[in-house]
Protein backbone atom coordinates (compact mmCIF):
# COMPACT_ATOMS: atom_id res chain seq x y z
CA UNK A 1 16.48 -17.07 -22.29
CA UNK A 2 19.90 -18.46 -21.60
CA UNK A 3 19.97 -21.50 -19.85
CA UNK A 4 22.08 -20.03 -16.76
CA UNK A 5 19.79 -17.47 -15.92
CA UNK A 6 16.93 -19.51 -16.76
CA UNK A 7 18.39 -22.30 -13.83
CA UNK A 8 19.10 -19.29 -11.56
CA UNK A 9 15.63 -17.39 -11.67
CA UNK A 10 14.31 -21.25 -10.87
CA UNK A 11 16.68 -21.18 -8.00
CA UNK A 12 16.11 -18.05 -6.57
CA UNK A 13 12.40 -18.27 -6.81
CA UNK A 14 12.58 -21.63 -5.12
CA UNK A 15 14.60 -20.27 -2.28
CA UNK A 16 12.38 -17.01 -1.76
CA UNK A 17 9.47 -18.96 -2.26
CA UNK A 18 9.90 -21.06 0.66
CA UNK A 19 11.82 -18.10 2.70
CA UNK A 20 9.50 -14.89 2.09
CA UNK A 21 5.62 -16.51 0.47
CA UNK A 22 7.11 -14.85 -2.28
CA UNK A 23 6.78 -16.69 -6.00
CA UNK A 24 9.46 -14.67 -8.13
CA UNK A 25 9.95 -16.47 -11.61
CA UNK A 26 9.49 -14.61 -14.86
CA UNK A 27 6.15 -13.90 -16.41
CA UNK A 28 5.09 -13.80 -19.65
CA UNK A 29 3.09 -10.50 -19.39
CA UNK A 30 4.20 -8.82 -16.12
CA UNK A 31 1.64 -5.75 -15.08
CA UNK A 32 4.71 -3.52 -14.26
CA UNK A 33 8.00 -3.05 -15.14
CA UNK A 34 10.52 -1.22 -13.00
CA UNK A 35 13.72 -0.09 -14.59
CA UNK A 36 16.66 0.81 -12.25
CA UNK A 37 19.03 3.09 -14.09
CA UNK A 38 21.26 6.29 -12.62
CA UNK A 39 20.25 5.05 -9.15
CA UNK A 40 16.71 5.49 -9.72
CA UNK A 41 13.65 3.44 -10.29
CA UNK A 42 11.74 4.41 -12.89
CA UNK A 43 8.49 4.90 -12.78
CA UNK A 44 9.14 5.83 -9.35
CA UNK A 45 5.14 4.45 -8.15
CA UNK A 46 3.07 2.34 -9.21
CA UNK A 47 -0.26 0.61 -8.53
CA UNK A 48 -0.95 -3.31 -9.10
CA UNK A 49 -4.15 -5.26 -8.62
CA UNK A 50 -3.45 -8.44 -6.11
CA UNK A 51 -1.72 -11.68 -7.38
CA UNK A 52 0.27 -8.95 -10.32
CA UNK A 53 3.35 -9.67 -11.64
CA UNK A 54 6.07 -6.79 -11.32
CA UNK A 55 9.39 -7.09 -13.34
CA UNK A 56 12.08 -5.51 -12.41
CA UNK A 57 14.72 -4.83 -15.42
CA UNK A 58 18.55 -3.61 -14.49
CA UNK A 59 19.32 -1.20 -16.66
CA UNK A 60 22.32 -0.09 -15.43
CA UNK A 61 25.86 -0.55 -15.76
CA UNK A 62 26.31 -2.06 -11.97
CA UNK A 63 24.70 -4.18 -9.99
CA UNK A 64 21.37 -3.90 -7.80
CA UNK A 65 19.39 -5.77 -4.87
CA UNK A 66 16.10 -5.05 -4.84
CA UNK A 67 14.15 -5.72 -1.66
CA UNK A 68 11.37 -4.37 0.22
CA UNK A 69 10.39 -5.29 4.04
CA UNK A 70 7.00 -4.39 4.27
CA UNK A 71 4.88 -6.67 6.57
CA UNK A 72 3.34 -9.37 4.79
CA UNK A 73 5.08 -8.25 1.26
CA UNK A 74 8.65 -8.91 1.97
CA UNK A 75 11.29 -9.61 -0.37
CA UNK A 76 14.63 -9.74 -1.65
CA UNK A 77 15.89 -10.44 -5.00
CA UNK A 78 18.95 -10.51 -4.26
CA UNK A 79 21.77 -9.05 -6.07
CA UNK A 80 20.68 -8.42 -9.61
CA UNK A 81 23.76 -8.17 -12.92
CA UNK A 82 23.03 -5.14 -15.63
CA UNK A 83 20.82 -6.23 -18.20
CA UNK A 84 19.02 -8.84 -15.74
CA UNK A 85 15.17 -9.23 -14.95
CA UNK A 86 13.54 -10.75 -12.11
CA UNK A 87 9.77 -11.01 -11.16
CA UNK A 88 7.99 -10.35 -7.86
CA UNK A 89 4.23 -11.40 -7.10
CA UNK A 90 2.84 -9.18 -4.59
CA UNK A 91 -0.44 -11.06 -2.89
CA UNK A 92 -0.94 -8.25 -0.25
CA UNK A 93 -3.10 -5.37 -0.59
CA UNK A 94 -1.76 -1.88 0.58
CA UNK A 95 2.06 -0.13 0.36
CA UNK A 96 5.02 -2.04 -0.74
CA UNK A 97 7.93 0.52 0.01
CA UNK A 98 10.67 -0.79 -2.40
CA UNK A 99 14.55 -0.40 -1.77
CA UNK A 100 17.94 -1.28 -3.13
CA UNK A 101 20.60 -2.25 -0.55
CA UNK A 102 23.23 -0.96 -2.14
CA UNK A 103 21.80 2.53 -3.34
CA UNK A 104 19.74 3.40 -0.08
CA UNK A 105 18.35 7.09 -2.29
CA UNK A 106 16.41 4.71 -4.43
CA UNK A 107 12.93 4.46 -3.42
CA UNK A 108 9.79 2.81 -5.47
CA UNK A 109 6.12 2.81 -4.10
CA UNK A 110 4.21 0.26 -5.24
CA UNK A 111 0.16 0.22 -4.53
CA UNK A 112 -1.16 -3.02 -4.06
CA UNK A 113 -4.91 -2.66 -4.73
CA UNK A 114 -7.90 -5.56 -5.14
C-alpha cells in the first residue's frame, strides 16, 4: 500500500470515526466488496452479518463519493480516485440504502443481519 493512501485512509477513518460511529480503515478480509464501474454498483445488494467489513473498490475511470444516510448507519467516504478502496463497518442491523453524490442513479442495498 503506498504510503499516501495508507496516511489518508488513517485520516479519513479518524475523521469519520469521531463524526459518523463509523470505523472505515482497510481490512484484511472484508465480507463484501462493492465495485463502482459505468455508474453502477456491482453487486447491486448485499447482505452482511453485524460488525462486517464492506470494501468498496473504484473501478472506474472518474471519481466517486460513496455515502449512505440511513439512521444509525450513516456515512460518507468521501470522494473516492479510480483504482481506490475504502472500508465501511456497518454495526447496525437492518437496510443500509447506499448512494453516490455525484451519480444520484446509483443505488446499493446492503442487509445488515445478526
Amino acid at each position: 500500500m503506498p504510503l499516501t493512501r495508507s496516511i489518508g485512509a488513517a485520516m479519513l477513518a479518524a475523521a469519520l470515526s469521531a463524526t459518523a460511529g463509523i470505523a472505515v480503515a482497510l481490512a484484511a478480509d472484508p465480507a463484501a466488496t462493492i465495485s463502482q464501474k459505468g455508474r453502477h454498483f456491482t453487486p447491486g445488494e448485499v447482505s452482511v452479518k453485524k460488525g462486517d467489513t464492506v470494501r468498496f473498490v473504484n473501478d472506474d475511470f472518474y471519481g466517486h463519493n460513496v455515502y449512505s444516510e440511513t439512521d444509525g448507519a450513516s456515512f460518507d467516504i468521501g470522494l473516492q480516485a479510480p483504482g481506490e478502496e475504502r472500508d465501511v463497518v456497518l454495526e447496525k442491523l437492518g437496510i443500509v440504502d447506499v448512494r453516490c453524490r455525484i451519480h444520484p442513479r446509483m443505488r446499493l442495498k446492503i442487509t445488515v443481519e445478526e
